[in-house]
PDB file of N, CA and C in Angstrom:
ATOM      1  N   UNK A   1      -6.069   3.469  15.759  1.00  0.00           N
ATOM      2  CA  UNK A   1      -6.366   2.701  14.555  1.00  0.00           C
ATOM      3  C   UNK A   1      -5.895   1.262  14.724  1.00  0.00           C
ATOM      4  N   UNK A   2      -6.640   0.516  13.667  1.00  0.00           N
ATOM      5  CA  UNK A   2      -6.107  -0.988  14.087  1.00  0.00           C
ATOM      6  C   UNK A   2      -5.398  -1.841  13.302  1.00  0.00           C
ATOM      7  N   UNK A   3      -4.598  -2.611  13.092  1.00  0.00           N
ATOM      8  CA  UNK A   3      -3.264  -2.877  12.448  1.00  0.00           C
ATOM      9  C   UNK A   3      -4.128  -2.884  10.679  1.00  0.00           C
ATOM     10  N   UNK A   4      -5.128  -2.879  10.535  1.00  0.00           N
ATOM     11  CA  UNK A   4      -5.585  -3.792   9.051  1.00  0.00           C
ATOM     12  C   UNK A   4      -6.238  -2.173   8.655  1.00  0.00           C
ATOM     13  N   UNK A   5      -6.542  -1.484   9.366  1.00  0.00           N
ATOM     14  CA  UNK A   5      -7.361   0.058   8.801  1.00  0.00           C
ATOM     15  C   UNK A   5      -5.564   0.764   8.394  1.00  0.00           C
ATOM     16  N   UNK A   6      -4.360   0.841   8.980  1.00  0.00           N
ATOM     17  CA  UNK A   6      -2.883   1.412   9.076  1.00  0.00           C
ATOM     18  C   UNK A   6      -2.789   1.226   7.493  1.00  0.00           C
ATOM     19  N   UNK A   7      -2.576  -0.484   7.239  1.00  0.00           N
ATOM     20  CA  UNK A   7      -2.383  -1.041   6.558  1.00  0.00           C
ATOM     21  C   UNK A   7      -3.098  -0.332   5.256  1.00  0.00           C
ATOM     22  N   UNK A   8      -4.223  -0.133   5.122  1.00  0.00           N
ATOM     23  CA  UNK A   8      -4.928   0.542   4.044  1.00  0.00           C
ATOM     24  C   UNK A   8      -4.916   1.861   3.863  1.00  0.00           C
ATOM     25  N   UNK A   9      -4.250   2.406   5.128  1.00  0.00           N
ATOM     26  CA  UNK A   9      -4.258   4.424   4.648  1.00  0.00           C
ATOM     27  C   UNK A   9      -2.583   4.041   3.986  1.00  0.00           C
ATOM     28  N   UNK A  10      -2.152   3.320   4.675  1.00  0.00           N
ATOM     29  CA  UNK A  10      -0.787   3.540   3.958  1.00  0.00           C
ATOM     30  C   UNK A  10      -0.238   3.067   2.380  1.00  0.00           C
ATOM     31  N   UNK A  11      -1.677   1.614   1.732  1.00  0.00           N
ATOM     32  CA  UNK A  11      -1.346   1.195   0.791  1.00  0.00           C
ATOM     33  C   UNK A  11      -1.871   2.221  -0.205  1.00  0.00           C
ATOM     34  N   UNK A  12      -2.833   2.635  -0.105  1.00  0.00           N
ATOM     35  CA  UNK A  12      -3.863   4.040  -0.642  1.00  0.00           C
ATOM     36  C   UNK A  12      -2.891   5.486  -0.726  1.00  0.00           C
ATOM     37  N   UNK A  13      -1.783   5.536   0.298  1.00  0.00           N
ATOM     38  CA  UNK A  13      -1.197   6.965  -0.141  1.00  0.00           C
ATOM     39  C   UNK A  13       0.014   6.395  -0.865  1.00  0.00           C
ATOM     40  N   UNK A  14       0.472   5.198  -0.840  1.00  0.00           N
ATOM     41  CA  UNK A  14       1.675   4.510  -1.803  1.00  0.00           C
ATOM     42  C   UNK A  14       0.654   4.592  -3.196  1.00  0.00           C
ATOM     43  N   UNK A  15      -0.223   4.178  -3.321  1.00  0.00           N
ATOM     44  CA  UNK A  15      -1.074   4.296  -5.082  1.00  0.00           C
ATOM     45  C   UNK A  15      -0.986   5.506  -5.201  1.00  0.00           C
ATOM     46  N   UNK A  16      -1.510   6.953  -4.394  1.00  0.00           N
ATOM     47  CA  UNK A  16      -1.863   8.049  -4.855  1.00  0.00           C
ATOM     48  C   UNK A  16      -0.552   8.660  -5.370  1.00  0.00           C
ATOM     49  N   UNK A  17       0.413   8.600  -4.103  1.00  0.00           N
ATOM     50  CA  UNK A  17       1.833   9.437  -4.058  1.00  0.00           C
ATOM     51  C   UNK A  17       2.362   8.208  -6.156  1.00  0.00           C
ATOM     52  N   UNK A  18       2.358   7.071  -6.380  1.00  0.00           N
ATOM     53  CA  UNK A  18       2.931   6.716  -7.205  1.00  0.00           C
ATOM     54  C   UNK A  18       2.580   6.990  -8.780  1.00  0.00           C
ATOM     55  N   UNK A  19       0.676   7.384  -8.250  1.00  0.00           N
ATOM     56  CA  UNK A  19       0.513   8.212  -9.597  1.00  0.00           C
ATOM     57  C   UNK A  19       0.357   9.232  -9.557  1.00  0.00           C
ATOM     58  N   UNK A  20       0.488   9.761  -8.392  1.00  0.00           N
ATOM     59  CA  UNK A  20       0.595  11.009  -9.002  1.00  0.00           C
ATOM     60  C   UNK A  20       2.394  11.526  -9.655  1.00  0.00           C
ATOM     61  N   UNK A  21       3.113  11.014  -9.012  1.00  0.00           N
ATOM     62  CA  UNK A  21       4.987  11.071  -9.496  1.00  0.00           C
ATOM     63  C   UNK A  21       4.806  10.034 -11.082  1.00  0.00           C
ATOM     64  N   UNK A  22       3.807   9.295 -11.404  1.00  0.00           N
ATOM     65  CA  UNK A  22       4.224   8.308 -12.744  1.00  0.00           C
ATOM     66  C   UNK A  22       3.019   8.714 -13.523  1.00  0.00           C
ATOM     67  N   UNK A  23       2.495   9.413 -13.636  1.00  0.00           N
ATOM     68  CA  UNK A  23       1.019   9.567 -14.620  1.00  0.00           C
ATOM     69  C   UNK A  23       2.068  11.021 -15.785  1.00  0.00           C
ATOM     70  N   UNK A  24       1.638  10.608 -16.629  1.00  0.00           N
ATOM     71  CA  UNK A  24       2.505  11.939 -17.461  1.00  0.00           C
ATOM     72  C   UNK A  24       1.504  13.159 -17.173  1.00  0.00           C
ATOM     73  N   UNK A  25       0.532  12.669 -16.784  1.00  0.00           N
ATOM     74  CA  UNK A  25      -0.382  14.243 -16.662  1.00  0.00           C
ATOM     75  C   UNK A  25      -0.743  14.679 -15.529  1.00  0.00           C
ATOM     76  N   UNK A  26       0.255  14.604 -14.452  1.00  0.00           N
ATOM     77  CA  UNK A  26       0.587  14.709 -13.584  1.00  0.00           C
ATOM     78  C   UNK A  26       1.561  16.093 -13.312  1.00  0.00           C
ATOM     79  N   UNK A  27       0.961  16.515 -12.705  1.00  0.00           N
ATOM     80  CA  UNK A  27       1.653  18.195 -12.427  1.00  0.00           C
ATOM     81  C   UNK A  27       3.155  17.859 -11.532  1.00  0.00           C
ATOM     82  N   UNK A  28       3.515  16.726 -11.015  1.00  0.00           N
ATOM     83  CA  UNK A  28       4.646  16.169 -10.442  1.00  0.00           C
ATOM     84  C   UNK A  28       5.169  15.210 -11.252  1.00  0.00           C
ATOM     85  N   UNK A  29       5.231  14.833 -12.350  1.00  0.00           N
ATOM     86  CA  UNK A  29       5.335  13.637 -12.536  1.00  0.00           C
ATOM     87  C   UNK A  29       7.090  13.809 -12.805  1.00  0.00           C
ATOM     88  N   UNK A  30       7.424  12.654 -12.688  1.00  0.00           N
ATOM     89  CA  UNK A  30       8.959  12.259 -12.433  1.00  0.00           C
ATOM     90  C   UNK A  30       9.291  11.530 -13.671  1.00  0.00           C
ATOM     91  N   UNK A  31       8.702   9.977 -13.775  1.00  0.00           N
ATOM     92  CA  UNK A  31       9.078   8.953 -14.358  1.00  0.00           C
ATOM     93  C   UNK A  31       7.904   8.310 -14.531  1.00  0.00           C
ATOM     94  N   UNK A  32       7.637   7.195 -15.869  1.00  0.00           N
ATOM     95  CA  UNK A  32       6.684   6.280 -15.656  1.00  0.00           C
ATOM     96  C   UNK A  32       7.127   5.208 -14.506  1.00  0.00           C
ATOM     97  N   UNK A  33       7.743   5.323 -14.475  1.00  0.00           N
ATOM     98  CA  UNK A  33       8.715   4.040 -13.677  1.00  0.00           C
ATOM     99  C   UNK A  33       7.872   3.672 -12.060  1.00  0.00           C
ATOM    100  N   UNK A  34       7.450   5.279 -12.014  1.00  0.00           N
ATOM    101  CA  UNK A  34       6.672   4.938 -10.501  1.00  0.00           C
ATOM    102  C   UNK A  34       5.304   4.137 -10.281  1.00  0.00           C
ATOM    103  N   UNK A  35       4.895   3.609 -11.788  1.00  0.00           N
ATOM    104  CA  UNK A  35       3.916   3.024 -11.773  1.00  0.00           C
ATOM    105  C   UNK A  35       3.969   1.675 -11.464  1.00  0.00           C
ATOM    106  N   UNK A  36       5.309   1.385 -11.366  1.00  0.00           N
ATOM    107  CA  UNK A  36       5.483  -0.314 -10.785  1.00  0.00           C
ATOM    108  C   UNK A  36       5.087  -0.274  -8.977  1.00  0.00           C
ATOM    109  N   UNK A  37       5.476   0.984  -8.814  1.00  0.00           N
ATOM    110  CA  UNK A  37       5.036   1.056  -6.969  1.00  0.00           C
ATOM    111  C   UNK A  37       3.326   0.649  -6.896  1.00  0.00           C
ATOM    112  N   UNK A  38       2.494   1.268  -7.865  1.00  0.00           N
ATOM    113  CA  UNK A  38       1.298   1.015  -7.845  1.00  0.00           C
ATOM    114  C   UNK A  38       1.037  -0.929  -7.995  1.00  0.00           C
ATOM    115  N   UNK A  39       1.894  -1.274  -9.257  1.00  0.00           N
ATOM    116  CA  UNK A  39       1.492  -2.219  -9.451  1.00  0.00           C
ATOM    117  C   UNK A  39       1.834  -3.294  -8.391  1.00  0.00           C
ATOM    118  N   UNK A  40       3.085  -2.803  -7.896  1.00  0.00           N
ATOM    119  CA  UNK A  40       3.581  -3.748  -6.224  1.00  0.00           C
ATOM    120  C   UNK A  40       2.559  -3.521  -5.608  1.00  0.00           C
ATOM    121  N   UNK A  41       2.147  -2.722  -5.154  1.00  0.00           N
ATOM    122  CA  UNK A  41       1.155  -2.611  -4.028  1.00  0.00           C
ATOM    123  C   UNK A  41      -0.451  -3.042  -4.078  1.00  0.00           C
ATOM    124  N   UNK A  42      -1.110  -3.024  -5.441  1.00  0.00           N
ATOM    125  CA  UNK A  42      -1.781  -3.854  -6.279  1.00  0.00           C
ATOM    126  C   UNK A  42      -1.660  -5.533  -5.947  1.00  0.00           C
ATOM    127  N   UNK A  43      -0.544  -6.048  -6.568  1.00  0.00           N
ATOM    128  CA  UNK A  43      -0.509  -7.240  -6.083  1.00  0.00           C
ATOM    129  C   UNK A  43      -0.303  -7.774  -4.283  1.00  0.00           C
ATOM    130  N   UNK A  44       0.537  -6.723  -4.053  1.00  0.00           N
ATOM    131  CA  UNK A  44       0.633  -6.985  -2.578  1.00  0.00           C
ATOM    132  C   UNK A  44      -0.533  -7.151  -1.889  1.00  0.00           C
ATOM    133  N   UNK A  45      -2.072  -6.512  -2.212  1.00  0.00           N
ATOM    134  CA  UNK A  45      -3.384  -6.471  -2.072  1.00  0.00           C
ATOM    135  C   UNK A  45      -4.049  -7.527  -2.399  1.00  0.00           C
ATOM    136  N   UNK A  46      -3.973  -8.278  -3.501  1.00  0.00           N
ATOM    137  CA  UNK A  46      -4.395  -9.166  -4.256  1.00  0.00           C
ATOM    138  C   UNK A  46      -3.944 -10.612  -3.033  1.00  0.00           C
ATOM    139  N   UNK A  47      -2.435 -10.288  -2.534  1.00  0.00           N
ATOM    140  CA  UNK A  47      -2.162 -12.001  -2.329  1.00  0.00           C
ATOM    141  C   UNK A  47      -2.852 -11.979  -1.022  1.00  0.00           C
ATOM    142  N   UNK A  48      -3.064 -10.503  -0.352  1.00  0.00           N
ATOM    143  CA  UNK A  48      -3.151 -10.848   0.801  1.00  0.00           C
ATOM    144  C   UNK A  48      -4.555 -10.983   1.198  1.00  0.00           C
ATOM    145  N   UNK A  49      -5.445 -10.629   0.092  1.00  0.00           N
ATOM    146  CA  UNK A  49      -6.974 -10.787  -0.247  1.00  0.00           C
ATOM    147  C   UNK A  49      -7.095 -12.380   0.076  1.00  0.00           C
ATOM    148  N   UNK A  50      -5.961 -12.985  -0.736  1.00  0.00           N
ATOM    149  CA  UNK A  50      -6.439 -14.329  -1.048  1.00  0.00           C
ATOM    150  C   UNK A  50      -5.838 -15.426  -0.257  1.00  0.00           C
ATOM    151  N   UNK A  51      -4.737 -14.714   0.640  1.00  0.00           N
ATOM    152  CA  UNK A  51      -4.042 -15.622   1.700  1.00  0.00           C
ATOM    153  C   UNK A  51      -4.460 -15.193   2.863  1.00  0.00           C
ATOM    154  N   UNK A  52      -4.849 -14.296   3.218  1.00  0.00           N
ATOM    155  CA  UNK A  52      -5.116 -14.011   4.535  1.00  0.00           C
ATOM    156  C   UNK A  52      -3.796 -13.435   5.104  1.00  0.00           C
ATOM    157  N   UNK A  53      -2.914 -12.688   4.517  1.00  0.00           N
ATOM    158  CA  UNK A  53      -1.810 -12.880   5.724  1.00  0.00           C
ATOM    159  C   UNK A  53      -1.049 -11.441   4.790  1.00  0.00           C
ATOM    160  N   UNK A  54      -0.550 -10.394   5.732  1.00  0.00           N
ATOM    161  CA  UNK A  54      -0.231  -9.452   5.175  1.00  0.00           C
ATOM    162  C   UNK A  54       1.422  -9.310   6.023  1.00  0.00           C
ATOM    163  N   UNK A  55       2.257  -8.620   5.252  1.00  0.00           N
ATOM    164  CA  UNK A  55       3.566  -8.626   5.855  1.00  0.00           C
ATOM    165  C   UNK A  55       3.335  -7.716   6.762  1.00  0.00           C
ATOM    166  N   UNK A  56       3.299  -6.526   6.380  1.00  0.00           N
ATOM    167  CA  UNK A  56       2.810  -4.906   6.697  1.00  0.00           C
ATOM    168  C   UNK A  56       2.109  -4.974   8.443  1.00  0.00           C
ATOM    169  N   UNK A  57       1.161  -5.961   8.384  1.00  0.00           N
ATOM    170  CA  UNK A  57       0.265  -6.114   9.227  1.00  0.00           C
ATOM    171  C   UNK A  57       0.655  -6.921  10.471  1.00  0.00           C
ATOM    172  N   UNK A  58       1.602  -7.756   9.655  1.00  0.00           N
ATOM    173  CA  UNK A  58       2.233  -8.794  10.774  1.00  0.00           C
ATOM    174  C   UNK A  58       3.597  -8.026  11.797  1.00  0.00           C
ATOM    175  N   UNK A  59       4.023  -6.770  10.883  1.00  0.00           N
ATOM    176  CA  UNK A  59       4.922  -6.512  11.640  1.00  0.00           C
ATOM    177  C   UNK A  59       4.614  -5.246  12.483  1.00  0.00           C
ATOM    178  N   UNK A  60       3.009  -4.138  12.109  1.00  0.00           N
ATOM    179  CA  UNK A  60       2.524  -3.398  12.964  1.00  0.00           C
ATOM    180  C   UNK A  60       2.289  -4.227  14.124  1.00  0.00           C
ATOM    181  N   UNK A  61       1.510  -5.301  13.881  1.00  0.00           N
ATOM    182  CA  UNK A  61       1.298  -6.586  15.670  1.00  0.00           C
ATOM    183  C   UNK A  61       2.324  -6.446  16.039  1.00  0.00           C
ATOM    184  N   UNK A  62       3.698  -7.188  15.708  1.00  0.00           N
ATOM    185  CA  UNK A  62       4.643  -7.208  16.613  1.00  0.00           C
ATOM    186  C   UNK A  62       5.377  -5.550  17.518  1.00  0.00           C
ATOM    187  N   UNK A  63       4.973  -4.493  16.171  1.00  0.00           N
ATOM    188  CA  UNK A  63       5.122  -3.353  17.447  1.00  0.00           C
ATOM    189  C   UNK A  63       4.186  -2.856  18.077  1.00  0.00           C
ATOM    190  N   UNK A  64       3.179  -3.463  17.999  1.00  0.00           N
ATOM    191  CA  UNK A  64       1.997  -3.667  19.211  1.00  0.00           C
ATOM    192  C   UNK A  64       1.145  -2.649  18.923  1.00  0.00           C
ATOM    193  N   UNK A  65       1.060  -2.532  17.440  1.00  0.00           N
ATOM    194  CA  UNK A  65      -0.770  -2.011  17.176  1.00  0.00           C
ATOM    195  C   UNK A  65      -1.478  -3.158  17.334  1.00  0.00           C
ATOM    196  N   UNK A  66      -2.831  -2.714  17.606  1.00  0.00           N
ATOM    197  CA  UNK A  66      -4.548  -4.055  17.911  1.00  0.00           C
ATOM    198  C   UNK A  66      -4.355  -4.374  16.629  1.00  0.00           C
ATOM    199  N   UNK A  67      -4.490  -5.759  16.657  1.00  0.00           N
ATOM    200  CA  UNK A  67      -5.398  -6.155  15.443  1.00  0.00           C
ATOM    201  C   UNK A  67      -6.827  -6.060  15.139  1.00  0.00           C
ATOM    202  N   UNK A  68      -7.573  -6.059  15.727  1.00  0.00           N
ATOM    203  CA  UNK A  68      -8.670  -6.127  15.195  1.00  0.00           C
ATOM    204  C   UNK A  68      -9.664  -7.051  14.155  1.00  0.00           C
ATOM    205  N   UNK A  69     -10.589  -6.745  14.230  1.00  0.00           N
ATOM    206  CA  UNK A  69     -11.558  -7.761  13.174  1.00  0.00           C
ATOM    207  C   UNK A  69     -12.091  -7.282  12.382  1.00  0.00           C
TER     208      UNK A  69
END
């Protein structure tokens, strides 16, 4: 896989895993509280939509996943 496809299975199971632990109708649910993980990761999406530049991504390169296009 290539550093920017990583990047998206992992932001996608941080949303799922956070509602499914913060949704009250949620057969796991914990806390609403876990819905700020969604909303971090939400924006974390948003800046990097609009900057080009992902943390996540920058530091899979340096342990030497492809980047890709």
């Amino acid at each position: 896989m290539k550093s920017w496809q990583i990047v998206r299975v992992v932001a996608g199971c941080f949303i799922l895993l956070s509602l499914l632990f913060g949704a009250q109708g949620s057969p796991l649910y914990f806390s609403s509280n876990w819905l700020w993980v969604t909303a971090f990761v939400g924006a974390n999406l948003l800046q990097s939509g609009l900057t080009r530049w992902c943390l996540m991504e920058s530091m899979l390169r340096r342990l030497g996943v492809q980047a890709g296009t």
